[in-house]
N, C-alpha and C. Protein backbone atom coordinates (compact mmCIF):
# COMPACT_ATOMS: atom_id res chain seq x y z
N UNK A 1 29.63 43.83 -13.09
CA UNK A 1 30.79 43.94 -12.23
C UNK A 1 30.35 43.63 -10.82
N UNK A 2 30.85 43.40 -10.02
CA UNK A 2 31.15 43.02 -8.31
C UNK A 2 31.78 43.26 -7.79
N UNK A 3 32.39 42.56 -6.62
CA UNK A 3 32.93 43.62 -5.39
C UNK A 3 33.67 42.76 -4.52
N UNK A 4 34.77 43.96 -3.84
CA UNK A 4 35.91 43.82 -3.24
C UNK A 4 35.88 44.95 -1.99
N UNK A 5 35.45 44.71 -0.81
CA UNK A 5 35.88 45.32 0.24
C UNK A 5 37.01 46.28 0.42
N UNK A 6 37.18 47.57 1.25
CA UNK A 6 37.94 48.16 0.88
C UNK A 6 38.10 49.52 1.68
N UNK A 7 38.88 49.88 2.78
CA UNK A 7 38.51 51.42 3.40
C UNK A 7 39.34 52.31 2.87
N UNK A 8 40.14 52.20 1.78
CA UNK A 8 40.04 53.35 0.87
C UNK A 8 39.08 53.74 0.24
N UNK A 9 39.31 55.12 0.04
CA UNK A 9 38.10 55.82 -0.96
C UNK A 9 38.38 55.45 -2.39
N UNK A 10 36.85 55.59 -3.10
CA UNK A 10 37.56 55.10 -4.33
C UNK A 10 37.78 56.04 -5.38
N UNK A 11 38.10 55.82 -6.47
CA UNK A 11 38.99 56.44 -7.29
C UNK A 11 37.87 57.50 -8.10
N UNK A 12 38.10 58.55 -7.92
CA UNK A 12 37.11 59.89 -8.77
C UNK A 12 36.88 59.48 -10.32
N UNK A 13 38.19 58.94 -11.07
CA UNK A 13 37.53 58.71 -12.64
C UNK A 13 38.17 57.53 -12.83
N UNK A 14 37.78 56.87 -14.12
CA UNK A 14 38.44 55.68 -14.17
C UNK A 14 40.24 55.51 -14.24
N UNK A 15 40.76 54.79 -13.38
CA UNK A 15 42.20 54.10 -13.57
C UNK A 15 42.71 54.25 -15.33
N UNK A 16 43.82 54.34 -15.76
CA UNK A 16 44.30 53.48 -16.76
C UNK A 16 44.76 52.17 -16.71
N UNK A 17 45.34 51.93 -15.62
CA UNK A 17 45.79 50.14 -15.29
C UNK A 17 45.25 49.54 -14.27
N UNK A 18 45.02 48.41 -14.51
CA UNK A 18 44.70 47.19 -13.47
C UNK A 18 45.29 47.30 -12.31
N UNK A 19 44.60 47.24 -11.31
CA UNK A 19 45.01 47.42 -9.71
C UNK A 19 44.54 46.45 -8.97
N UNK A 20 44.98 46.39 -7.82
CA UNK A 20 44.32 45.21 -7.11
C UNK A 20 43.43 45.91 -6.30
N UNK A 21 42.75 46.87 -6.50
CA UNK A 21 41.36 47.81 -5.70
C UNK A 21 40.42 47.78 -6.72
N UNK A 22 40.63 47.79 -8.43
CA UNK A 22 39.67 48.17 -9.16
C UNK A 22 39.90 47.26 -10.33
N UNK A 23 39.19 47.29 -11.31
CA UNK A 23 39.71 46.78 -12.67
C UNK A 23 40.09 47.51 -13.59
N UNK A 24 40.28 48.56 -13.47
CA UNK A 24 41.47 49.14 -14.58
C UNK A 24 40.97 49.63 -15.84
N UNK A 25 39.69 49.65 -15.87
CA UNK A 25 38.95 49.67 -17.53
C UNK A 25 39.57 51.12 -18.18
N UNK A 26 39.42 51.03 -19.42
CA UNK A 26 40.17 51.94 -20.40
C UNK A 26 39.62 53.41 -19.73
N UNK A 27 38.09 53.07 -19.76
CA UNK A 27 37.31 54.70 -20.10
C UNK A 27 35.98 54.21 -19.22
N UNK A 28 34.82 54.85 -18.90
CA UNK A 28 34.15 54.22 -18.48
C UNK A 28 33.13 53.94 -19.41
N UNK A 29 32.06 52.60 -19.51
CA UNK A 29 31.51 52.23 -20.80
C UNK A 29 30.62 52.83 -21.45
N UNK A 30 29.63 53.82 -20.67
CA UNK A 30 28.82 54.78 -20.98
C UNK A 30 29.50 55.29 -22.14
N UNK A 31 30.64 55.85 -21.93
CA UNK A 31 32.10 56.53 -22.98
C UNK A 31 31.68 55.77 -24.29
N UNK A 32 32.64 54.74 -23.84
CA UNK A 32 32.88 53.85 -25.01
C UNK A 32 31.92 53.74 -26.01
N UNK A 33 30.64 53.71 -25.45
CA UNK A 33 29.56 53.61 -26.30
C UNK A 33 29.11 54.54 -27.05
N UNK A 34 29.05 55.76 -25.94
CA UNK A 34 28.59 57.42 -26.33
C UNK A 34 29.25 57.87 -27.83
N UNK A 35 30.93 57.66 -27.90
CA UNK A 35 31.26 58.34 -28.63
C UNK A 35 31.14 57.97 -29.99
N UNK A 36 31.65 56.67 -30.22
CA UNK A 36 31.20 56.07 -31.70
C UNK A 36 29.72 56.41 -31.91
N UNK A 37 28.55 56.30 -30.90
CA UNK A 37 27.18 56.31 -31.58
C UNK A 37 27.31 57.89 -32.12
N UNK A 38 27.86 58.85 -31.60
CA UNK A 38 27.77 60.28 -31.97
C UNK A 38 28.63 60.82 -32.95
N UNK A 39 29.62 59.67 -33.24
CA UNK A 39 30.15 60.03 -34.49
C UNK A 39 29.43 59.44 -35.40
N UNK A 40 28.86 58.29 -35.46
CA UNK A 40 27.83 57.72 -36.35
C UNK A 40 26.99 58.49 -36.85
N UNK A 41 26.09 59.08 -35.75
CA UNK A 41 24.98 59.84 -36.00
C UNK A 41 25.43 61.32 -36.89
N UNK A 42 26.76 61.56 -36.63
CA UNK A 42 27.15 63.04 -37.19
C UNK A 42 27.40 62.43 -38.78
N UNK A 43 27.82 61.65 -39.00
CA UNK A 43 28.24 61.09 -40.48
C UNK A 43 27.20 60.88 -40.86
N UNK A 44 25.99 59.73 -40.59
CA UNK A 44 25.13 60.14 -40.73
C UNK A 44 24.29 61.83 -41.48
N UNK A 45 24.68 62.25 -40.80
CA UNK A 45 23.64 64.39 -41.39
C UNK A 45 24.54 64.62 -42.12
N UNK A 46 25.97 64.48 -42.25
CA UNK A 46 26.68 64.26 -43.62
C UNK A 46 26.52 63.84 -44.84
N UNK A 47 26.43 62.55 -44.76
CA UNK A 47 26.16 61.43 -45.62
C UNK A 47 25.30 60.49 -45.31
N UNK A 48 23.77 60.97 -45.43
CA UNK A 48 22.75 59.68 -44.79
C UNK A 48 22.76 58.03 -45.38
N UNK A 49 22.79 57.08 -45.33
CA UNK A 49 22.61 55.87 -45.76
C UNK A 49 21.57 55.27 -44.58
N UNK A 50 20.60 55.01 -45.24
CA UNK A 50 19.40 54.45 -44.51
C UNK A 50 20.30 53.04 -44.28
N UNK A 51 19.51 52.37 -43.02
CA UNK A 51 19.92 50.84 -42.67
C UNK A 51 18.40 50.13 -43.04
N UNK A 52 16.96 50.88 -42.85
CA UNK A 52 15.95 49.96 -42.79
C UNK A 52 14.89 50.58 -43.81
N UNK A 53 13.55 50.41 -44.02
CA UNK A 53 12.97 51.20 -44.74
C UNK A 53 12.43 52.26 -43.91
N UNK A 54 12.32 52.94 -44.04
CA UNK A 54 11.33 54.48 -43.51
C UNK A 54 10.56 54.18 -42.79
N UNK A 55 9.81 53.55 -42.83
CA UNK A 55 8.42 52.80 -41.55
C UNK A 55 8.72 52.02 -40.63
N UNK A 56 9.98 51.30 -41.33
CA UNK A 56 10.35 50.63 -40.14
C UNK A 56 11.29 51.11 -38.76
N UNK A 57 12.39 52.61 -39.31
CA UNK A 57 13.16 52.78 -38.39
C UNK A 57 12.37 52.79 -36.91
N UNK A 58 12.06 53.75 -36.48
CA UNK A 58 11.15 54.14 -35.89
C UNK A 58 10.84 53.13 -35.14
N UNK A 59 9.80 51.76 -35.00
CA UNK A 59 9.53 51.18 -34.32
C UNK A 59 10.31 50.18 -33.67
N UNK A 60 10.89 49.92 -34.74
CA UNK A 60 12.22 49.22 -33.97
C UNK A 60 13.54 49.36 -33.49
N UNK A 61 13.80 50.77 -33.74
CA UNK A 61 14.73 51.60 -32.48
C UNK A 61 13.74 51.77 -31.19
N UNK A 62 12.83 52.01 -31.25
CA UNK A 62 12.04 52.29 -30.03
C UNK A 62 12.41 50.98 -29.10
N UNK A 63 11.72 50.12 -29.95
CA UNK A 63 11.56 48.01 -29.11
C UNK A 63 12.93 48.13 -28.62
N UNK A 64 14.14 48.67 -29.65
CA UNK A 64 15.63 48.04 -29.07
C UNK A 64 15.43 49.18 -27.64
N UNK A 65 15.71 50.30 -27.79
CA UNK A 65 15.58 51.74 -26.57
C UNK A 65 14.79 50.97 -25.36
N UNK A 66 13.73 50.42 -25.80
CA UNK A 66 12.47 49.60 -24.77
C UNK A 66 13.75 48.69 -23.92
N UNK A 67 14.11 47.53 -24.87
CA UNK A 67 14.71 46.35 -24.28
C UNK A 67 16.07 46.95 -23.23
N UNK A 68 16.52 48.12 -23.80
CA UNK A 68 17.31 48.36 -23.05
C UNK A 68 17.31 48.89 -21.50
N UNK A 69 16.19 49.02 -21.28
CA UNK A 69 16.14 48.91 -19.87
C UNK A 69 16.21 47.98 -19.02
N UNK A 70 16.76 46.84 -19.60
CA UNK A 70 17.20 45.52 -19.16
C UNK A 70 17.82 46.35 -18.21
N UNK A 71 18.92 47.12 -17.88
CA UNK A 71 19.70 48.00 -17.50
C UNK A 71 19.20 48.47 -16.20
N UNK A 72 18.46 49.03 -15.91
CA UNK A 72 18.04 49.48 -14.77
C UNK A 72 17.37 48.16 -13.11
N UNK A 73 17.31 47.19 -14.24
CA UNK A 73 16.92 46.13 -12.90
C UNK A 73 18.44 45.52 -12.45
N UNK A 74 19.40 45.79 -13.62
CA UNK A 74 20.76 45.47 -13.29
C UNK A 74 21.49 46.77 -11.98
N UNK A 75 21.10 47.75 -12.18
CA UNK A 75 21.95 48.99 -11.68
C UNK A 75 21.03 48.57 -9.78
N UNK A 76 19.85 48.31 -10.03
CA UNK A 76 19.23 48.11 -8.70
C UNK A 76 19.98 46.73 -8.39
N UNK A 77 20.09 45.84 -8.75
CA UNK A 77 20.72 44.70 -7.97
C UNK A 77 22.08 45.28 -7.43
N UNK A 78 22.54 46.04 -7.61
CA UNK A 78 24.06 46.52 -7.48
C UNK A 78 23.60 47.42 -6.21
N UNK A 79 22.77 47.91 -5.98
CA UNK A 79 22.45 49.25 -4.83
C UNK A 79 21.71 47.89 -3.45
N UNK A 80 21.39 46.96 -4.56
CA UNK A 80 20.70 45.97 -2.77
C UNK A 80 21.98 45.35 -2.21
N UNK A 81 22.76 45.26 -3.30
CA UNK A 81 24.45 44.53 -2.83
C UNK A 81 25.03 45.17 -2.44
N UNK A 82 24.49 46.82 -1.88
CA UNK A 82 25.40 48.25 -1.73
C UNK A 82 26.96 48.09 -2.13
N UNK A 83 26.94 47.73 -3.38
CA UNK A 83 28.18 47.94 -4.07
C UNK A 83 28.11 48.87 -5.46
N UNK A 84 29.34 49.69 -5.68
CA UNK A 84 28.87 50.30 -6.95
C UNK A 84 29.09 49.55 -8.48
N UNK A 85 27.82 49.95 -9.29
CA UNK A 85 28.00 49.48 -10.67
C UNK A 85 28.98 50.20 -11.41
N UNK A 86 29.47 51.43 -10.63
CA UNK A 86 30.88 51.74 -11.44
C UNK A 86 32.43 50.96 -11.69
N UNK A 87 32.28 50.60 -13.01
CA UNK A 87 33.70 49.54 -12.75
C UNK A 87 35.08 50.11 -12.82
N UNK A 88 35.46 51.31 -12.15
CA UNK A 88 36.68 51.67 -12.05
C UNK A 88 36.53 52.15 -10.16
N UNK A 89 35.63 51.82 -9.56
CA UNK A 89 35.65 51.77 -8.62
C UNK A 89 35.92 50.73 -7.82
N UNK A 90 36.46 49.94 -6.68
CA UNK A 90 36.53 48.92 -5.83
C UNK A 90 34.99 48.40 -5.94
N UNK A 91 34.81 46.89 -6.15
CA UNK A 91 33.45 46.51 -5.58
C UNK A 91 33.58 45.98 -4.32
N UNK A 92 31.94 45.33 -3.41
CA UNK A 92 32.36 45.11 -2.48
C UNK A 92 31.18 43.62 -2.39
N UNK A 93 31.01 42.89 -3.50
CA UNK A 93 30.00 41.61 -3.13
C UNK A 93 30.01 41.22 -4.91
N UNK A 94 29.47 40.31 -5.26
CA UNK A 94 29.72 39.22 -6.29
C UNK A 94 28.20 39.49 -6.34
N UNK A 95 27.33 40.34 -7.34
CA UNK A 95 25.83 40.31 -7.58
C UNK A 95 26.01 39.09 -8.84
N UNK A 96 24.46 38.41 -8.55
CA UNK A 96 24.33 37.07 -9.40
C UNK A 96 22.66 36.86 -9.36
N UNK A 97 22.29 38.09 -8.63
CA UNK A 97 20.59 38.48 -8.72
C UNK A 97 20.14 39.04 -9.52
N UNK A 98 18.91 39.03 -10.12
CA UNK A 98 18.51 39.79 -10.86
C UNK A 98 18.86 39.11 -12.80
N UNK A 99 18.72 40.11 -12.93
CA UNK A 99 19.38 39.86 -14.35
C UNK A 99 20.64 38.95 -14.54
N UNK A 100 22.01 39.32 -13.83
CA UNK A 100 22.90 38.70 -13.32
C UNK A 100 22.53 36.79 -12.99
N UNK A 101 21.51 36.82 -13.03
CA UNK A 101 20.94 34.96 -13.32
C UNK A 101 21.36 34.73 -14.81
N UNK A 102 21.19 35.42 -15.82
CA UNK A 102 20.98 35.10 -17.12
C UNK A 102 22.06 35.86 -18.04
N UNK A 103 23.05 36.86 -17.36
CA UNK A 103 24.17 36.98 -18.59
C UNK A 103 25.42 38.10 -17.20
N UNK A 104 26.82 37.68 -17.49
CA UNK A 104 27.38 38.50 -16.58
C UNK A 104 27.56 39.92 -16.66
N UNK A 105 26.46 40.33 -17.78
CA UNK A 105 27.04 42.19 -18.47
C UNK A 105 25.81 42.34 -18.83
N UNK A 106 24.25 42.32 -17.99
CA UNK A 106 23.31 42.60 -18.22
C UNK A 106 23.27 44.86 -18.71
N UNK A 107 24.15 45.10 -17.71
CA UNK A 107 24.11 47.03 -18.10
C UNK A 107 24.92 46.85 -19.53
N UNK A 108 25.73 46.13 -19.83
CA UNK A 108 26.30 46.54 -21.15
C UNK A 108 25.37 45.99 -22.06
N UNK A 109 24.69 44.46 -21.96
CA UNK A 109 23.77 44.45 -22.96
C UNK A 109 22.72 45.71 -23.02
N UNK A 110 22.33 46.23 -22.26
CA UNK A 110 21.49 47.40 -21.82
C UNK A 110 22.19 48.34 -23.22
N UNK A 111 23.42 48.62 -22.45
CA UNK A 111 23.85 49.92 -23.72
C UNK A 111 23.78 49.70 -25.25
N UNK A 112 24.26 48.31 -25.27
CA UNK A 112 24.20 47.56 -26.57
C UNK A 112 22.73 47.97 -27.29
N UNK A 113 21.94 47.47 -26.66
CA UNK A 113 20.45 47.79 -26.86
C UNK A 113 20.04 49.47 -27.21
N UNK A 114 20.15 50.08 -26.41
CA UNK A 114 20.41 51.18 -26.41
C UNK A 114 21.32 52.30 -27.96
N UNK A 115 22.17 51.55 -27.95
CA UNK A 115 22.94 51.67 -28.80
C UNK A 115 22.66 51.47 -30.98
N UNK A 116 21.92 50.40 -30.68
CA UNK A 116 21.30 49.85 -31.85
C UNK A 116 20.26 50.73 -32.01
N UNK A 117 19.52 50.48 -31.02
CA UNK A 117 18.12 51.46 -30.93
C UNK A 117 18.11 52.67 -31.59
N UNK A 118 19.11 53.94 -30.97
CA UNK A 118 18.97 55.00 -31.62
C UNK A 118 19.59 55.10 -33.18
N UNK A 119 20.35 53.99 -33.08
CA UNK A 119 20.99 54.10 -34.73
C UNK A 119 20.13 53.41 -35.40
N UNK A 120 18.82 52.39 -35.22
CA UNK A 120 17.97 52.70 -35.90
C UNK A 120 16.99 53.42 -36.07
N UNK A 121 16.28 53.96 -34.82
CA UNK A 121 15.16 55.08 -34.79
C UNK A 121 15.83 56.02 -35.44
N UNK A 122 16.96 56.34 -35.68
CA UNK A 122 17.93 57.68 -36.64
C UNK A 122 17.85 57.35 -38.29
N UNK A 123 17.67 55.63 -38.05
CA UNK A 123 17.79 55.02 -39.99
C UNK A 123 18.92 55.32 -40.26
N UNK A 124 20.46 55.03 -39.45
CA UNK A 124 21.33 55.44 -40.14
C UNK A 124 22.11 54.17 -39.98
N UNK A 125 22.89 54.00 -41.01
CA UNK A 125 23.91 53.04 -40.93
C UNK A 125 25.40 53.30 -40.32
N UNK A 126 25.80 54.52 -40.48
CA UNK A 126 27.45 54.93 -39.61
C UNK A 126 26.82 54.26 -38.44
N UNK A 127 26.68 54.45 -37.56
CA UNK A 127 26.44 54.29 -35.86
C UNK A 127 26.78 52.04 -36.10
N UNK A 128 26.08 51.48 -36.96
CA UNK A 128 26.79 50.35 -37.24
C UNK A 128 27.93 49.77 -37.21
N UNK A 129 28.38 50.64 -38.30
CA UNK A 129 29.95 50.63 -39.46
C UNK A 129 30.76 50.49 -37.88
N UNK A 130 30.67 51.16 -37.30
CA UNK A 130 31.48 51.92 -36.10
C UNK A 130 31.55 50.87 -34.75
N UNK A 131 30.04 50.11 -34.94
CA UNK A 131 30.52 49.09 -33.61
C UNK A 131 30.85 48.27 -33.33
N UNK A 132 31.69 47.65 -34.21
CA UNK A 132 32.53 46.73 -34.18
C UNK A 132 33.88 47.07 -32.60
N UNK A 133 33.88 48.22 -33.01
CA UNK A 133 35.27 49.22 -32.66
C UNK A 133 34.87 48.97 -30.80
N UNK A 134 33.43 49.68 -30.88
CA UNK A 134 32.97 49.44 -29.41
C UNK A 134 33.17 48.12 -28.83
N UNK A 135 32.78 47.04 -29.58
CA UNK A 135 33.09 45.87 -28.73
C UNK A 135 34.16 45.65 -28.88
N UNK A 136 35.53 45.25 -29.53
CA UNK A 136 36.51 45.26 -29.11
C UNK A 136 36.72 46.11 -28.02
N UNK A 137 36.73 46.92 -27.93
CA UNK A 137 37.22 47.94 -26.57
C UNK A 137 36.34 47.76 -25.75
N UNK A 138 34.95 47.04 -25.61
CA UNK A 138 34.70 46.34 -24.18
C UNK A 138 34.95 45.73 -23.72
N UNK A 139 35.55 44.56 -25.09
CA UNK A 139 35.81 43.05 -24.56
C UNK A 139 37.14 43.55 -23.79
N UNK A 140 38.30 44.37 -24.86
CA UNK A 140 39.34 44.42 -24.28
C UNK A 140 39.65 45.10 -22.91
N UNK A 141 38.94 46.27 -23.12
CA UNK A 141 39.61 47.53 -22.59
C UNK A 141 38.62 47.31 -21.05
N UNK A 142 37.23 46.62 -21.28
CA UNK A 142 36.53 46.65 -19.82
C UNK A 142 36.57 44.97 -19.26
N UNK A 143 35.63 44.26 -20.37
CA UNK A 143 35.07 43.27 -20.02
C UNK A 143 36.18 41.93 -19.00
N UNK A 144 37.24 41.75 -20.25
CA UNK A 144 38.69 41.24 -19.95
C UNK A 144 39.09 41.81 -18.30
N UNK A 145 39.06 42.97 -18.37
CA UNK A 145 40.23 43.39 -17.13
C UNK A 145 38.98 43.09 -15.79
N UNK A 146 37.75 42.73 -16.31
CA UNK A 146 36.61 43.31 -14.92
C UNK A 146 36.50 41.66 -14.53
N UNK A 147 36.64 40.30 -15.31
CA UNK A 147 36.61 39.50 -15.05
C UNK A 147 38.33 38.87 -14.75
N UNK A 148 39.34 39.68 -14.48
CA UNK A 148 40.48 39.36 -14.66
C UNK A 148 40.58 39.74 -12.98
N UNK A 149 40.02 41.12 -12.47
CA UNK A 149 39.79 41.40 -10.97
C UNK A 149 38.54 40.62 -10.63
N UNK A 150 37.59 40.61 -10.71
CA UNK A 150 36.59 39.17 -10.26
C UNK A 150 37.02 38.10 -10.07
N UNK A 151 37.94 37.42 -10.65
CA UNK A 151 38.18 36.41 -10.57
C UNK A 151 39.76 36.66 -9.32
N UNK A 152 40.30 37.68 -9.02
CA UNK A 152 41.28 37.85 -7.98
C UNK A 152 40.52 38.10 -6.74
N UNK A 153 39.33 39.06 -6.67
CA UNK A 153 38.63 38.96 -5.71
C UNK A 153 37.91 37.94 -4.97
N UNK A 154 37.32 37.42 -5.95
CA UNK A 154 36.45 36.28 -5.71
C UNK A 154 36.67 34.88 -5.73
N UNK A 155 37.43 34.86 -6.40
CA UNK A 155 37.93 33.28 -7.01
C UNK A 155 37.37 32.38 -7.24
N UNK A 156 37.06 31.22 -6.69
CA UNK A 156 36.48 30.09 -6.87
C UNK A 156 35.08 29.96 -7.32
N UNK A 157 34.58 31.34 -6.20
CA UNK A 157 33.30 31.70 -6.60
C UNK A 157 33.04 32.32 -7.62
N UNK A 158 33.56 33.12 -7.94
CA UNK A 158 33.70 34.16 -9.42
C UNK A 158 33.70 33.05 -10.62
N UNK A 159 34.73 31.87 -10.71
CA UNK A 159 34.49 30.87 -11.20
C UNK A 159 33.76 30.03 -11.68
N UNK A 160 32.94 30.06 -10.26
CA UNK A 160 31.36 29.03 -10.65
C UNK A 160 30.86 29.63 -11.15
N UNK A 161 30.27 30.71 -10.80
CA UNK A 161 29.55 32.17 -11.62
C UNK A 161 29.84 32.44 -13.17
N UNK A 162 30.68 32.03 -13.42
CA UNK A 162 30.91 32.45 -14.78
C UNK A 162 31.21 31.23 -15.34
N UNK A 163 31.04 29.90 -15.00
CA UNK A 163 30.73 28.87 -15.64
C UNK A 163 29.29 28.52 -15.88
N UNK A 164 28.27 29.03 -14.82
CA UNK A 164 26.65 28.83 -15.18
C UNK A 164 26.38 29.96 -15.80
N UNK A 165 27.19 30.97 -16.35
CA UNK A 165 26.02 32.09 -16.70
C UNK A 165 26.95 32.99 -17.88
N UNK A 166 26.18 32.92 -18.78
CA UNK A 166 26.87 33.66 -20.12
C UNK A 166 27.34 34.66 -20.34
N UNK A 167 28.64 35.07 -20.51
CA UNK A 167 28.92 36.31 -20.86
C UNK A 167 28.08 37.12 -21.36
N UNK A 168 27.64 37.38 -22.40
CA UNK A 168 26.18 38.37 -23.11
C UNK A 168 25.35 38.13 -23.14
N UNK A 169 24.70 36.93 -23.66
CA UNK A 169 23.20 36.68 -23.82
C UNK A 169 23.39 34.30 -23.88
């Protein structure tokens, strides 16, 4: 996400609708992600169904957990642009540093990562079944509305930006 100037204060939790101060996202994505992985994981101690073999969970939830700190060189490009990475807040600059060279949702690939990770270091398959659900409701509920205000803020430039550089990966 990026940014839009602004001497209002900004908004304490996320919006339900699109504004011309913020983008409007459903929930905030941390959310979105949190809750399916924790219903996963609870169905899961219910009803276990392994996803990998036994030796393998483990190291490769870790690598995904690892990769996901893609995330944190994203959240610092956002603090040198002193704009916030919260997207129900006003932004106030167009970041395209950093990670932001190579995909426009470097923190959500982060969670993504993140996301896989513990549902395999867990060996469970619910946390899977379930994320389908998550990306629809990023694409819809965040991704859609955050490039729908980027592109009102920014325009032309927001434009070029998202013609050189990939939505996810």
């Amino acid at each position: 996400m990026t940014a839009e100037s602004t001497t209002s204060p900004a908004p304490e939790g996320p919006p339900r609708e699109v504004s011309a101060g913020t983008a409007g996202v459903v929930a905030p994505p941390p959310l979105i992600y949190a809750i399916p992985l924790v219903a996963g994981l609870l169905l899961n101690h219910w009803h276990p169904v392994r996803v990998l073999p036994v030796g393998a969970a483990a190291p490769v939830g870790i690598a995904c957990v690892l990769l996901g700190l893609v995330g944190l060189p994203a959240i610092l490009a956002f603090r040198r642009a002193q704009t916030s990475p919260m997207p129900w807040r006003p932004t106030t600059a167009l970041v395209t540093t950093g990670p932001y060279r190579f995909t426009r949702n470097p923190m959500y690939v982060s969670f993504t990562l993140f996301y896989a990770g513990v549902g395999f270091w867990a060996n469970a398959l619910w946390p899977f079944v379930l994320f389908p659900v998550v990306i629809v409701v990023m694409q819809i509920g965040v991704i859609a509305r955050e490039e729908a205000y980027l592109e009102r803020v920014f325009g032309e430039e927001y434009r070029a930006y998202r013609r050189r550089v990939r939505r996810w990966l």
